[in-house]
PDB file of N, CA and C in Angstrom:
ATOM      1  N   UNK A   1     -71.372  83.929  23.193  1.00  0.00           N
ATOM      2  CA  UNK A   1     -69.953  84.143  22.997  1.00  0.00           C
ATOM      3  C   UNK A   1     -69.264  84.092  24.355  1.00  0.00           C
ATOM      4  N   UNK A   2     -68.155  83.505  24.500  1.00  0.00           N
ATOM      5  CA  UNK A   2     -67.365  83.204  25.457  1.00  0.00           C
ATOM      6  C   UNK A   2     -66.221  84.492  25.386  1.00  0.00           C
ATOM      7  N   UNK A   3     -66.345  85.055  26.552  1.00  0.00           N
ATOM      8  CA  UNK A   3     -65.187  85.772  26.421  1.00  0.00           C
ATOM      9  C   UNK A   3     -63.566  85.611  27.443  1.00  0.00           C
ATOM     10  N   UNK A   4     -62.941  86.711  26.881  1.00  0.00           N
ATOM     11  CA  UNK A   4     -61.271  86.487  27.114  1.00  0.00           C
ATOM     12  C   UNK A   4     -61.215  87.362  28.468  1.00  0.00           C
ATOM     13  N   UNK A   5     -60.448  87.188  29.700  1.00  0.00           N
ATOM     14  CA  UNK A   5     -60.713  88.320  30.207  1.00  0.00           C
ATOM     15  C   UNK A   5     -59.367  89.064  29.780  1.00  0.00           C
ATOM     16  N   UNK A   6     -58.257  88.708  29.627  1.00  0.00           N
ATOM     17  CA  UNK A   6     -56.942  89.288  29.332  1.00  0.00           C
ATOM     18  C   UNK A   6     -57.379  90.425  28.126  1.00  0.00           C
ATOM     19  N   UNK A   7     -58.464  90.216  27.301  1.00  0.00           N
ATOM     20  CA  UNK A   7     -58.636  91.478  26.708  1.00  0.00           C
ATOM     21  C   UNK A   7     -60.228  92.352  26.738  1.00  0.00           C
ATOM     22  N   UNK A   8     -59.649  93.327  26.507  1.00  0.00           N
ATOM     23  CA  UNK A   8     -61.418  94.096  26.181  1.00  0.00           C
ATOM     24  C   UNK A   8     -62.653  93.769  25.936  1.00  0.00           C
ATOM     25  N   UNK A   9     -63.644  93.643  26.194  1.00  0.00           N
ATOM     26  CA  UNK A   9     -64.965  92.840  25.569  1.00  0.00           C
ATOM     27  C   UNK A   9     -65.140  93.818  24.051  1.00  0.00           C
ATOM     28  N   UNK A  10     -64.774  94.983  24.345  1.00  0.00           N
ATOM     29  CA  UNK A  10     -65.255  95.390  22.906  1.00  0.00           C
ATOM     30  C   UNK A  10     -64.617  95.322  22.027  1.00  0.00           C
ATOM     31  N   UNK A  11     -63.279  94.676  22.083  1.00  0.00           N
ATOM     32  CA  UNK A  11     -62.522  94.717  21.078  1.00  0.00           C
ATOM     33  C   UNK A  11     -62.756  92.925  20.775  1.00  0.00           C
ATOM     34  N   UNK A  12     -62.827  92.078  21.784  1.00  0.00           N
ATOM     35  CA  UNK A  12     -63.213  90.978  21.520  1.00  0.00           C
ATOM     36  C   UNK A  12     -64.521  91.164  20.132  1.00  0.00           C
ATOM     37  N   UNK A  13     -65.371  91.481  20.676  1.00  0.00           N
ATOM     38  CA  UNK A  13     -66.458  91.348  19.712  1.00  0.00           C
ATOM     39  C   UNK A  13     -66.090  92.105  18.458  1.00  0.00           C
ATOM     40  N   UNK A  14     -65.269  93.197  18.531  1.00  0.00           N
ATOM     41  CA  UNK A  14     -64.749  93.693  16.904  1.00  0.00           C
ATOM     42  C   UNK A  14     -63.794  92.127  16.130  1.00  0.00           C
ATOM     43  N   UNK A  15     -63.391  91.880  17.234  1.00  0.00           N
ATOM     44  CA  UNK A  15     -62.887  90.548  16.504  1.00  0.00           C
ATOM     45  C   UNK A  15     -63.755  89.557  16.132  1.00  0.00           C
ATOM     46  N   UNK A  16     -64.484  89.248  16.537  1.00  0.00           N
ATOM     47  CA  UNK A  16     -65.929  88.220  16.218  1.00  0.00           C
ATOM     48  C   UNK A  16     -66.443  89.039  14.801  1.00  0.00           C
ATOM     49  N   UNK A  17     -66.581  90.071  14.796  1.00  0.00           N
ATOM     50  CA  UNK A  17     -67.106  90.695  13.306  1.00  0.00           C
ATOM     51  C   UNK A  17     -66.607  91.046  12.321  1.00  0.00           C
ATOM     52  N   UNK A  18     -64.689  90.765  12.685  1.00  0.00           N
ATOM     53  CA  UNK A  18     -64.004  90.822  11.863  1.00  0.00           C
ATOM     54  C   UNK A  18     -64.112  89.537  10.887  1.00  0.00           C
ATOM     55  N   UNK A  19     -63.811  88.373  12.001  1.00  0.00           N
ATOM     56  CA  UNK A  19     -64.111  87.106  11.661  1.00  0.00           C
ATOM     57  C   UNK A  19     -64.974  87.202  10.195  1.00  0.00           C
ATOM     58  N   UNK A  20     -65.865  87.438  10.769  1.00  0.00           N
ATOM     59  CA  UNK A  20     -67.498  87.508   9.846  1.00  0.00           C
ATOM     60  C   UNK A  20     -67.268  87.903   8.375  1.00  0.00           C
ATOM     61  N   UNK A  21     -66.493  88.876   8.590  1.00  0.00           N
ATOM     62  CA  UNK A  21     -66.341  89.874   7.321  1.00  0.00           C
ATOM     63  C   UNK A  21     -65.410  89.124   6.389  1.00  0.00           C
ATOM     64  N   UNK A  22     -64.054  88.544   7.236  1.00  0.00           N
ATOM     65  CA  UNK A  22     -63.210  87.951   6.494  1.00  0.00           C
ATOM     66  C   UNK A  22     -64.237  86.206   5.738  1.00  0.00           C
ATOM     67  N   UNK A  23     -64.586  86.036   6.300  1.00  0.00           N
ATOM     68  CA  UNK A  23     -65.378  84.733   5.541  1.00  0.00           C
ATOM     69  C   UNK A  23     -66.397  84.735   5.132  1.00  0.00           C
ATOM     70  N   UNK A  24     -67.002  86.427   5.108  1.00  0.00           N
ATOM     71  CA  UNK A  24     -67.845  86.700   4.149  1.00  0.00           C
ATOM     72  C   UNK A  24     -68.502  86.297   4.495  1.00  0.00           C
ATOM     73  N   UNK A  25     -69.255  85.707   5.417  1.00  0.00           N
ATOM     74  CA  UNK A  25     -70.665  86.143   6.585  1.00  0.00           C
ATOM     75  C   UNK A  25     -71.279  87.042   6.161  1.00  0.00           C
ATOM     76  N   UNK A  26     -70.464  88.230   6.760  1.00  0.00           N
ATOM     77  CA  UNK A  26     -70.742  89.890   6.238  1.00  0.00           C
ATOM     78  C   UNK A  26     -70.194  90.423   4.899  1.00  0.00           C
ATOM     79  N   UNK A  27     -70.837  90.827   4.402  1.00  0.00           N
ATOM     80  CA  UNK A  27     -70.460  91.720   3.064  1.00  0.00           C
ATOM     81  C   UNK A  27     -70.599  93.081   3.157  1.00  0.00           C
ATOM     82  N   UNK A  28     -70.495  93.649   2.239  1.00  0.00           N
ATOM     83  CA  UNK A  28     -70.240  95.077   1.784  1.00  0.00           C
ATOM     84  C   UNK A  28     -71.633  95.564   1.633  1.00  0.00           C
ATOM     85  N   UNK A  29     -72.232  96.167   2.201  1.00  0.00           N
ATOM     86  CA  UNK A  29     -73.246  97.243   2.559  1.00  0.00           C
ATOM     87  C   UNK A  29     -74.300  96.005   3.331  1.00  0.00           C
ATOM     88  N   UNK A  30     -74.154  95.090   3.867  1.00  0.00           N
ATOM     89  CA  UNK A  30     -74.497  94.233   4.958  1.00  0.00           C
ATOM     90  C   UNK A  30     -75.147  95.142   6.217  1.00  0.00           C
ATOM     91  N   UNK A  31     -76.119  94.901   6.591  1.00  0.00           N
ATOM     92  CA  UNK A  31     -76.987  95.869   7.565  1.00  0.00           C
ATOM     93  C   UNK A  31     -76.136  94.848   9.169  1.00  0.00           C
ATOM     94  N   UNK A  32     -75.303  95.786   9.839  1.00  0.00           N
ATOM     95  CA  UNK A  32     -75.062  94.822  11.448  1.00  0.00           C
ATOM     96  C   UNK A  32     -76.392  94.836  12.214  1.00  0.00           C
ATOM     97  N   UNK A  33     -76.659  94.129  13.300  1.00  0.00           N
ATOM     98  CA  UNK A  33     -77.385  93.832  14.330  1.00  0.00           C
ATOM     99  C   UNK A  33     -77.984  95.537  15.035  1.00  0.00           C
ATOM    100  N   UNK A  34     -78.794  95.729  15.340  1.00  0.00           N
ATOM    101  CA  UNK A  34     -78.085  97.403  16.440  1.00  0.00           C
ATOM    102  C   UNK A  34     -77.534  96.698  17.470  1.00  0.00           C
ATOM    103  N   UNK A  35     -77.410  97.841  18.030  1.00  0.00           N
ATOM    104  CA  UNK A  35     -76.446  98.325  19.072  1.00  0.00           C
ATOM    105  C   UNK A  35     -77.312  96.891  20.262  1.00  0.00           C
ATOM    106  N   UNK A  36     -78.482  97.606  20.766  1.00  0.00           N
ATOM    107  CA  UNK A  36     -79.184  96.914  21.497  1.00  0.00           C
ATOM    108  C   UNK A  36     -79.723  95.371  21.055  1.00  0.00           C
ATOM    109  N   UNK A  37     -80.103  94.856  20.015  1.00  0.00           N
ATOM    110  CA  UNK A  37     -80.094  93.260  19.389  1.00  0.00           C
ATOM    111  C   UNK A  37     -78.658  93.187  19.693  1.00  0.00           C
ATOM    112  N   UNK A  38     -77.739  93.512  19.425  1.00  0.00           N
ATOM    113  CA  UNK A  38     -76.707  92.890  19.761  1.00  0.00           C
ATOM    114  C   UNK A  38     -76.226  92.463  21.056  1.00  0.00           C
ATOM    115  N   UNK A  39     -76.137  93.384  22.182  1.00  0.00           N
ATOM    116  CA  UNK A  39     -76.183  93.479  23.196  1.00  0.00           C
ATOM    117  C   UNK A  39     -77.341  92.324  24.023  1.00  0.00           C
ATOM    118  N   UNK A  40     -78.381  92.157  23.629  1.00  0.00           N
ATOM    119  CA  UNK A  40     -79.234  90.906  24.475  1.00  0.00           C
ATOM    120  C   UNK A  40     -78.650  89.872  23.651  1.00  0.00           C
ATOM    121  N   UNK A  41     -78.063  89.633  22.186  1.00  0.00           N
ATOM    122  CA  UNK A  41     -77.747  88.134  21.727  1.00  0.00           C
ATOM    123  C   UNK A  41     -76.187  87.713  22.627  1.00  0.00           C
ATOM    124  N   UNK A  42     -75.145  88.972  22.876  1.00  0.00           N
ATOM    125  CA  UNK A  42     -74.040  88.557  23.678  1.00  0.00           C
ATOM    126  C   UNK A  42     -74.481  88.586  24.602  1.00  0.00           C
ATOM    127  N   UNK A  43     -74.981  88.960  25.474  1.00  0.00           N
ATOM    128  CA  UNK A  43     -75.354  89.492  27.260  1.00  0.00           C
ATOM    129  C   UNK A  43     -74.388  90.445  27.550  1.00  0.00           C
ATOM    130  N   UNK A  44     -74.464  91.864  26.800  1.00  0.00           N
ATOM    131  CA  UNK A  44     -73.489  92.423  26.804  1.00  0.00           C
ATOM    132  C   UNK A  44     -74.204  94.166  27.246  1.00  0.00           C
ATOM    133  N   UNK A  45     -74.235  94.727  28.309  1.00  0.00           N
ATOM    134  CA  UNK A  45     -74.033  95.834  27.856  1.00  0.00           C
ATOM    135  C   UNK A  45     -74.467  96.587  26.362  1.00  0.00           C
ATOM    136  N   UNK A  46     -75.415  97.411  26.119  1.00  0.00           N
ATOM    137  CA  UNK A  46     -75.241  98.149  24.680  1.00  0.00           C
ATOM    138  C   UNK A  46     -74.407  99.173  24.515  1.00  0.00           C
ATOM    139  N   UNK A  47     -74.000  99.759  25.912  1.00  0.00           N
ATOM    140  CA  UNK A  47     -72.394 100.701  25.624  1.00  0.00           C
ATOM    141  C   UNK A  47     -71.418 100.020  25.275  1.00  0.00           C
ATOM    142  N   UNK A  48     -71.463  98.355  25.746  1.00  0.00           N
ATOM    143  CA  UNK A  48     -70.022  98.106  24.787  1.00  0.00           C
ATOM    144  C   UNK A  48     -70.203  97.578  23.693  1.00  0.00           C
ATOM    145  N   UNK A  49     -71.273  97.451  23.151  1.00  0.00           N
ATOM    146  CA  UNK A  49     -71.526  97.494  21.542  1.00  0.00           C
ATOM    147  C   UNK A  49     -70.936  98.856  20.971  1.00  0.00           C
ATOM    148  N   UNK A  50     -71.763  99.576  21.558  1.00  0.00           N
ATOM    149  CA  UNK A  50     -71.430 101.069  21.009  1.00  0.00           C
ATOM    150  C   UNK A  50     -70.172 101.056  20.887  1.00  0.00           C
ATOM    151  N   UNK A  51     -69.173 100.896  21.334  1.00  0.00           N
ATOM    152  CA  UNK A  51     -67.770 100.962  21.962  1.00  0.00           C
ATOM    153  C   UNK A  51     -67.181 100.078  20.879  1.00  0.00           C
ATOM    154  N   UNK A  52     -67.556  98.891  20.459  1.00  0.00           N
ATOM    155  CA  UNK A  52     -67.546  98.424  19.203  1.00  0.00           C
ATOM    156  C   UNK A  52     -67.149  99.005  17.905  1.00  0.00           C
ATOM    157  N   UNK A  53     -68.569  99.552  17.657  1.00  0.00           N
ATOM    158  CA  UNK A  53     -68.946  99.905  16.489  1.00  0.00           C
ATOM    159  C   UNK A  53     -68.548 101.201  16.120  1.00  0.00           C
ATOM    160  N   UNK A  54     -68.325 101.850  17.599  1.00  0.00           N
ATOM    161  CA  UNK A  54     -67.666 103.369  17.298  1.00  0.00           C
ATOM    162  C   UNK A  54     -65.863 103.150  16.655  1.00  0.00           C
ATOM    163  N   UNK A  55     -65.619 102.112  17.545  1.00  0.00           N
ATOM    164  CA  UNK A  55     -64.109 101.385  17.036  1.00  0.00           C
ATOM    165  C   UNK A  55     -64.181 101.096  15.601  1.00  0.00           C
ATOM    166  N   UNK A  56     -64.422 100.265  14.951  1.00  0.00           N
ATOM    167  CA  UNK A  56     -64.851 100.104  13.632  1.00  0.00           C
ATOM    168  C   UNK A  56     -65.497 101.208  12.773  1.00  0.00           C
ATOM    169  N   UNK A  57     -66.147 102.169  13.229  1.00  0.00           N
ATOM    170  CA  UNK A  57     -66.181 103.558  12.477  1.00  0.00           C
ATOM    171  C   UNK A  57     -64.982 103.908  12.191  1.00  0.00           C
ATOM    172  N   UNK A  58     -64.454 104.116  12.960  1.00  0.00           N
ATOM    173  CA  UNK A  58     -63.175 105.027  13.565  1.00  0.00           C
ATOM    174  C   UNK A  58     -61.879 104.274  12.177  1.00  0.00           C
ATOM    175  N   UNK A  59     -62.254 103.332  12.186  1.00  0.00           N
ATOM    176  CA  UNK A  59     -61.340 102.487  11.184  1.00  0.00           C
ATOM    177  C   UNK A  59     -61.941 102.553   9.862  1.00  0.00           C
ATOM    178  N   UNK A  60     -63.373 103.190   9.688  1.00  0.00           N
ATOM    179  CA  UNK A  60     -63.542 102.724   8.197  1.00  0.00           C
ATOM    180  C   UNK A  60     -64.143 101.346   8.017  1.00  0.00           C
ATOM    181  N   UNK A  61     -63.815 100.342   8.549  1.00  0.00           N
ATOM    182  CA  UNK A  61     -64.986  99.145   8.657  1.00  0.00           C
ATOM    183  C   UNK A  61     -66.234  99.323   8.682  1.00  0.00           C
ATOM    184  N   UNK A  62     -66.686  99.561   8.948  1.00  0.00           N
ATOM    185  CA  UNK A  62     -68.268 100.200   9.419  1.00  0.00           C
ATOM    186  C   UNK A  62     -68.548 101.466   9.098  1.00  0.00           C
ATOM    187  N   UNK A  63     -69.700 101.487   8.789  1.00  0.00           N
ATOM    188  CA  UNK A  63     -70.125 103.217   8.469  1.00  0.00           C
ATOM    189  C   UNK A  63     -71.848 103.236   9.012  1.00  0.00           C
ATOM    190  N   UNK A  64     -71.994 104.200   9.511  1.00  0.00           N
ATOM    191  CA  UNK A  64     -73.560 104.326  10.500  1.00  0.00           C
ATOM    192  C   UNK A  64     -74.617 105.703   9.082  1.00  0.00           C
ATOM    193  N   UNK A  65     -75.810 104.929   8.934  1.00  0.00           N
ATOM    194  CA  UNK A  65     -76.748 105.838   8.187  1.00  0.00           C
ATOM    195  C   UNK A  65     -77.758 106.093   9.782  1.00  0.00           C
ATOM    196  N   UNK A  66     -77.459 107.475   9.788  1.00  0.00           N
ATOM    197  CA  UNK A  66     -78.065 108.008  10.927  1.00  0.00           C
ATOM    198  C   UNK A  66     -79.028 107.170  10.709  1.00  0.00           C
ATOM    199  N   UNK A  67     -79.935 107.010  12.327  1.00  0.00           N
ATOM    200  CA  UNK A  67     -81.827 106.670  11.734  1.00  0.00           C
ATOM    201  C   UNK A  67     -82.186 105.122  11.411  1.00  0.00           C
ATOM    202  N   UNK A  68     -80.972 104.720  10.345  1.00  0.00           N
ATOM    203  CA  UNK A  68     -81.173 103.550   9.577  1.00  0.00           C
ATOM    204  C   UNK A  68     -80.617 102.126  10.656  1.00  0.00           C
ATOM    205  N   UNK A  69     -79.047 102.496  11.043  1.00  0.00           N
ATOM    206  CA  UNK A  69     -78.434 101.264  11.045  1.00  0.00           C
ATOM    207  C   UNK A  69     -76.866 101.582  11.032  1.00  0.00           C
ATOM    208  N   UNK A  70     -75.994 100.623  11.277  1.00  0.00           N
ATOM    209  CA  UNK A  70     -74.677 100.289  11.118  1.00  0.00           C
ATOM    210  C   UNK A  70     -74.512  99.315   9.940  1.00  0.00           C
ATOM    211  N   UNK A  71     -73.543  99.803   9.032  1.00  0.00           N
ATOM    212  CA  UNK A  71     -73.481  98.957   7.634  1.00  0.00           C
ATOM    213  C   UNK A  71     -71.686  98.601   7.328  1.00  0.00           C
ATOM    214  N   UNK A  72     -71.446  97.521   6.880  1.00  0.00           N
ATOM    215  CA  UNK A  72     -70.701  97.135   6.205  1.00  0.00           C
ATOM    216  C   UNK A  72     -69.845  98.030   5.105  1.00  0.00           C
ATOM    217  N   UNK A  73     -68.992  98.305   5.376  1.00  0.00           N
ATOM    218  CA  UNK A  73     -68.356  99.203   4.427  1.00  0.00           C
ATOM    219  C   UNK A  73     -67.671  98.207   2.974  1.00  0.00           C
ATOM    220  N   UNK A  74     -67.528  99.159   2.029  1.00  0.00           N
ATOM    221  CA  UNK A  74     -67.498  98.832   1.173  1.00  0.00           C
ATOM    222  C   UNK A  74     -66.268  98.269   0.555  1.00  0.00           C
ATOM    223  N   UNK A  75     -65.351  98.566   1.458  1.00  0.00           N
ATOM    224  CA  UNK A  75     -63.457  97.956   1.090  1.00  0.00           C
ATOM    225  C   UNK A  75     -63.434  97.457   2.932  1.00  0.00           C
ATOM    226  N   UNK A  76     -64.469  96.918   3.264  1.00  0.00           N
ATOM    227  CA  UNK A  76     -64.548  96.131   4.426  1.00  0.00           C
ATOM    228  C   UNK A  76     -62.879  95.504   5.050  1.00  0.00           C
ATOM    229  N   UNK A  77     -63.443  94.372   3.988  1.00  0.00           N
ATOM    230  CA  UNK A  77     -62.367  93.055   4.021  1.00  0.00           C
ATOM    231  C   UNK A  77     -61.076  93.352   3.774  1.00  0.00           C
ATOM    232  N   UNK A  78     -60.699  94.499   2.969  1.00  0.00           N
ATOM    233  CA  UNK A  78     -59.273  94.661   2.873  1.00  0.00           C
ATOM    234  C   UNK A  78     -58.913  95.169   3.912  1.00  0.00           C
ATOM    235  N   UNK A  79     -59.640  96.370   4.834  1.00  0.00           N
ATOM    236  CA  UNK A  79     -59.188  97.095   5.597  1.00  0.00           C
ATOM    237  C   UNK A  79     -59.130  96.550   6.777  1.00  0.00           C
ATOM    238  N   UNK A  80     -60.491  94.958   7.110  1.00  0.00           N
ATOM    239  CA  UNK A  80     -59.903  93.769   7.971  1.00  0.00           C
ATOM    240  C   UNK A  80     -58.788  93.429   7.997  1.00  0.00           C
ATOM    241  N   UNK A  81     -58.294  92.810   6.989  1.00  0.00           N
ATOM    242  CA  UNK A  81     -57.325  92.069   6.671  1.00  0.00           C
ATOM    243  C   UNK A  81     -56.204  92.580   7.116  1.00  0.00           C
ATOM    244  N   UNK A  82     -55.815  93.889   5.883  1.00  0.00           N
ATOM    245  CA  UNK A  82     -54.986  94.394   6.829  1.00  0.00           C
ATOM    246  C   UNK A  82     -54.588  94.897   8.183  1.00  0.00           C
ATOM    247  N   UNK A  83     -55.889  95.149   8.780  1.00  0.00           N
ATOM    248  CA  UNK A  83     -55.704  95.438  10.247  1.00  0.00           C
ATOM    249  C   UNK A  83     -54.910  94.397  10.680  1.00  0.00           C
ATOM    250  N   UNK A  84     -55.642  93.198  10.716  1.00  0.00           N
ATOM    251  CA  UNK A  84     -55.538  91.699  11.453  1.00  0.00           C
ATOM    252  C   UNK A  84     -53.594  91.641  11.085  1.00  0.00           C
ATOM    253  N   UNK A  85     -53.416  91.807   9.848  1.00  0.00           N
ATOM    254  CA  UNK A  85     -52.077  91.623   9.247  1.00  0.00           C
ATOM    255  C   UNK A  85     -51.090  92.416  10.359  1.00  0.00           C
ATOM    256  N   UNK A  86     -51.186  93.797  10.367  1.00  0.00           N
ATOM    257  CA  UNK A  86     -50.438  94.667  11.079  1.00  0.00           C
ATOM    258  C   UNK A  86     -50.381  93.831  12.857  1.00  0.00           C
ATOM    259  N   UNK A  87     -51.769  93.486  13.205  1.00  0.00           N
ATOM    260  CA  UNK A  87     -51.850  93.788  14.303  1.00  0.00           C
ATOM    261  C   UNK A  87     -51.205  92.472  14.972  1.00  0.00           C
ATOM    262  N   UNK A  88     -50.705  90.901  13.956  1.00  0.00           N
ATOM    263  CA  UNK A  88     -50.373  89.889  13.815  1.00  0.00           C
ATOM    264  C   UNK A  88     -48.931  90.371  14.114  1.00  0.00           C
ATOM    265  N   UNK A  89     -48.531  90.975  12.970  1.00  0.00           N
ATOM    266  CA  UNK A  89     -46.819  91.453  12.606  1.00  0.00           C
ATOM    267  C   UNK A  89     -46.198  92.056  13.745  1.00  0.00           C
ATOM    268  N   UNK A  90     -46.721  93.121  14.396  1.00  0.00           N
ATOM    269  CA  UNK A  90     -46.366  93.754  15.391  1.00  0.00           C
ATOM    270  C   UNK A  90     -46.698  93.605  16.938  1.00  0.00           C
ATOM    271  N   UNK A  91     -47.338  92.559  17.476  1.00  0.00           N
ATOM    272  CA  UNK A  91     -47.779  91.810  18.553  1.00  0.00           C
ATOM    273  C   UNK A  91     -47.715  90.191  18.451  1.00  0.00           C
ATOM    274  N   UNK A  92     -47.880  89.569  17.913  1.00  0.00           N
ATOM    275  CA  UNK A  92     -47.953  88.020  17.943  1.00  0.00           C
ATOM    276  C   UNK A  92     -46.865  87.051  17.357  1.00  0.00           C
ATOM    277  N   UNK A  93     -46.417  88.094  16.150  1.00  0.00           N
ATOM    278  CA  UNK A  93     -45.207  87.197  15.391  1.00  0.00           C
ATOM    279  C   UNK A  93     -43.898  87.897  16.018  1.00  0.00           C
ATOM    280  N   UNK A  94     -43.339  88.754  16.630  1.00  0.00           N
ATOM    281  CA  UNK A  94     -41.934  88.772  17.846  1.00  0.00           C
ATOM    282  C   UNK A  94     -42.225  87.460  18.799  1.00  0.00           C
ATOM    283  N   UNK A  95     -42.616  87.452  19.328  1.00  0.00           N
ATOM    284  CA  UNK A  95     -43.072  86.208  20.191  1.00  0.00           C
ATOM    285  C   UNK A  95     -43.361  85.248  20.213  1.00  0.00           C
ATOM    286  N   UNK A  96     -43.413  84.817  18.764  1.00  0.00           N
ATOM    287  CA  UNK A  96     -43.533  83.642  18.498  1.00  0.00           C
ATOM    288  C   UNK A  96     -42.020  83.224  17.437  1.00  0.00           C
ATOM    289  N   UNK A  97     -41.426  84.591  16.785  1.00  0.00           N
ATOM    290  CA  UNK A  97     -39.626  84.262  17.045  1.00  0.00           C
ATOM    291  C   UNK A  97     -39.016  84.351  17.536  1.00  0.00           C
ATOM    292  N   UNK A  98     -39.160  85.121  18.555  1.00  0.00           N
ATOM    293  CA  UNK A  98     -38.393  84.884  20.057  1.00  0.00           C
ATOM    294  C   UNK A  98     -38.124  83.174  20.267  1.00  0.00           C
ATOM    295  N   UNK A  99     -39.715  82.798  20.444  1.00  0.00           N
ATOM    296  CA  UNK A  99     -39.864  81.197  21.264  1.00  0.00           C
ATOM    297  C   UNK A  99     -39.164  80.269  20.089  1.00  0.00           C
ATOM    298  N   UNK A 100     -39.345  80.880  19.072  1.00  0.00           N
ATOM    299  CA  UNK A 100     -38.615  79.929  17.593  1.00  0.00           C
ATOM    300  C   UNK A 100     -37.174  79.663  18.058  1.00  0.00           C
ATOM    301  N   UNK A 101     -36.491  81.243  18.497  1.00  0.00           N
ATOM    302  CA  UNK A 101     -35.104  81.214  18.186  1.00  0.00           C
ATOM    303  C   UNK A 101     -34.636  80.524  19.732  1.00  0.00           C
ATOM    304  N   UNK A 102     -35.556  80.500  20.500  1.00  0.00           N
ATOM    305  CA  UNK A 102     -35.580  79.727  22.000  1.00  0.00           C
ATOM    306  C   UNK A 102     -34.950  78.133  21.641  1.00  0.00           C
ATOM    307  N   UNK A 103     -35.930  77.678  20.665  1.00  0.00           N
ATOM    308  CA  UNK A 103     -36.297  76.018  20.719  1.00  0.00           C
ATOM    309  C   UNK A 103     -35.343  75.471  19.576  1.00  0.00           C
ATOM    310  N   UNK A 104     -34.828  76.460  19.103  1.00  0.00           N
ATOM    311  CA  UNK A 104     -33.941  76.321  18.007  1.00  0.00           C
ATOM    312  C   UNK A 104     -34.799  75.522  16.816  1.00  0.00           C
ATOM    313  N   UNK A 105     -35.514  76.546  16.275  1.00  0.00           N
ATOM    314  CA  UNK A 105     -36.566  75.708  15.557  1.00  0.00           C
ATOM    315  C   UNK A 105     -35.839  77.039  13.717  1.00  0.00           C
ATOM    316  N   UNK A 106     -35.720  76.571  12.953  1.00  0.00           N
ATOM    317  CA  UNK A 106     -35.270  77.353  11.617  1.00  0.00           C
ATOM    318  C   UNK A 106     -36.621  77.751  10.725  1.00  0.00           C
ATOM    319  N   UNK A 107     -36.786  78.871  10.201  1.00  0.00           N
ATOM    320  CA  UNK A 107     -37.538  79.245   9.263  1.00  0.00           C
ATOM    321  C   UNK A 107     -37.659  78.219   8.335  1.00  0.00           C
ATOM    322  N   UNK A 108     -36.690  77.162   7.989  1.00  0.00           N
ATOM    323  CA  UNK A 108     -37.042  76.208   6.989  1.00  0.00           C
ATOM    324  C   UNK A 108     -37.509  74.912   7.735  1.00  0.00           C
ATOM    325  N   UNK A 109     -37.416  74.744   8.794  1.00  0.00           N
ATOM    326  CA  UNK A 109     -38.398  73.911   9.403  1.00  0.00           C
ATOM    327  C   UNK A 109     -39.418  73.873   9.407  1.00  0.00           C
ATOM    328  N   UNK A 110     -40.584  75.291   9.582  1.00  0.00           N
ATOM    329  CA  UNK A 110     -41.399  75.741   9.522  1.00  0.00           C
ATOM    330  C   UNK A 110     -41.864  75.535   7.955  1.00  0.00           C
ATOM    331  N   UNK A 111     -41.270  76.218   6.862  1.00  0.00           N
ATOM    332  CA  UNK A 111     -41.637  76.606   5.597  1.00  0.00           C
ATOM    333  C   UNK A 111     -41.858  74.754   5.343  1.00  0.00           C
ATOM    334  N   UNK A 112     -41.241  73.936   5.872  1.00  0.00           N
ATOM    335  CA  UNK A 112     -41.469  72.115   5.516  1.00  0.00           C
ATOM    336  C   UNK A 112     -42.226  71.611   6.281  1.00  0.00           C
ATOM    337  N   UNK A 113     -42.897  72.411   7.462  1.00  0.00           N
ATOM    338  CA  UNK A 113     -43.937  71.737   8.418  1.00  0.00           C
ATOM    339  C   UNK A 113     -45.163  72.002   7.170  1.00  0.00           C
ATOM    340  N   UNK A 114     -45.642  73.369   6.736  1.00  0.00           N
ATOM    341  CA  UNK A 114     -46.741  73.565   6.314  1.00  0.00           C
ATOM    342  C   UNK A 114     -46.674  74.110   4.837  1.00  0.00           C
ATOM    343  N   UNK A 115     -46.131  72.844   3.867  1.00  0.00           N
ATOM    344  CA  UNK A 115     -46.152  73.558   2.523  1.00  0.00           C
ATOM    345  C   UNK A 115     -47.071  72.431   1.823  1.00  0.00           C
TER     346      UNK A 115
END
C-alpha cells in the first residue's frame, strides 16, 4: 500500500478496510488480519494497526473477541457508508462547490454530465 503523507497512516488504512467492507471483500462476522499480519503485509508498525482497529472499535465497525481476533461487525457496511457519507458532506463537497460556483459550472450541468 502506497501511502498519503497529507494524512494519517492509520486512518489511511481504516480507509483501505472501509473500501473492503463497502465491496464486500469483508463481510459481517469476517475474521481481519491481526494486528501484527497486518503490520508485516503494509510495512507498518503494529501500533498503527492497533490505532486502526481501536478507531473502528470506537465506531462500531469492528468488534475484538478477546483471545480470538478482530471481526467484522454486523451493520458493518451501513455504518461505513454512512461514515464515508458524513465525512464526504462535511469536508470534500464545500470545496468542490466553492470551485463549482468559481468556474461557473450549474448543478444542472453536472446532473447532464452523469445521468
Amino acid at each position: 500500500m502506497e501511502f498519503n503523507a497529507h494524512k494519517p497512516i492509520y486512518l489511511q488504512i481504516c480507509d483501505q478496510l472501509y473500501g473492503q467492507i463497502l465491496s464486500g471483500e469483508l463481510k459481517a462476522d469476517d475474521r481481519l488480519l491481526s494486528v501484527r499480519d497486518l503490520g508485516i503485509e503494509l510495512g507498518v508498525n503494529p501500533n498503527t494497526i492497533m490505532r486502526s482497529y481501536e478507531t473502528m472499535t470506537a465506531s462500531g465497525i469492528i468488534y475484538n473477541k478477546r483471545g480470538i481476533g478482530y471481526f467484522v461487525a454486523e451493520n458493518a457496511k451501513d455504518l461505513v457508508l454512512n461514515e464515508m457519507k458524513n465525512e464526504f458532506i462535511n469536508n470534500e463537497l464545500p470545496q468542490v462547490v466553492k470551485k463549482m460556483k468559481l468556474l461557473g459550472i450549474s448543478m444542472d450541468e453536472i446532473n447532464n454530465l452523469y445521468k
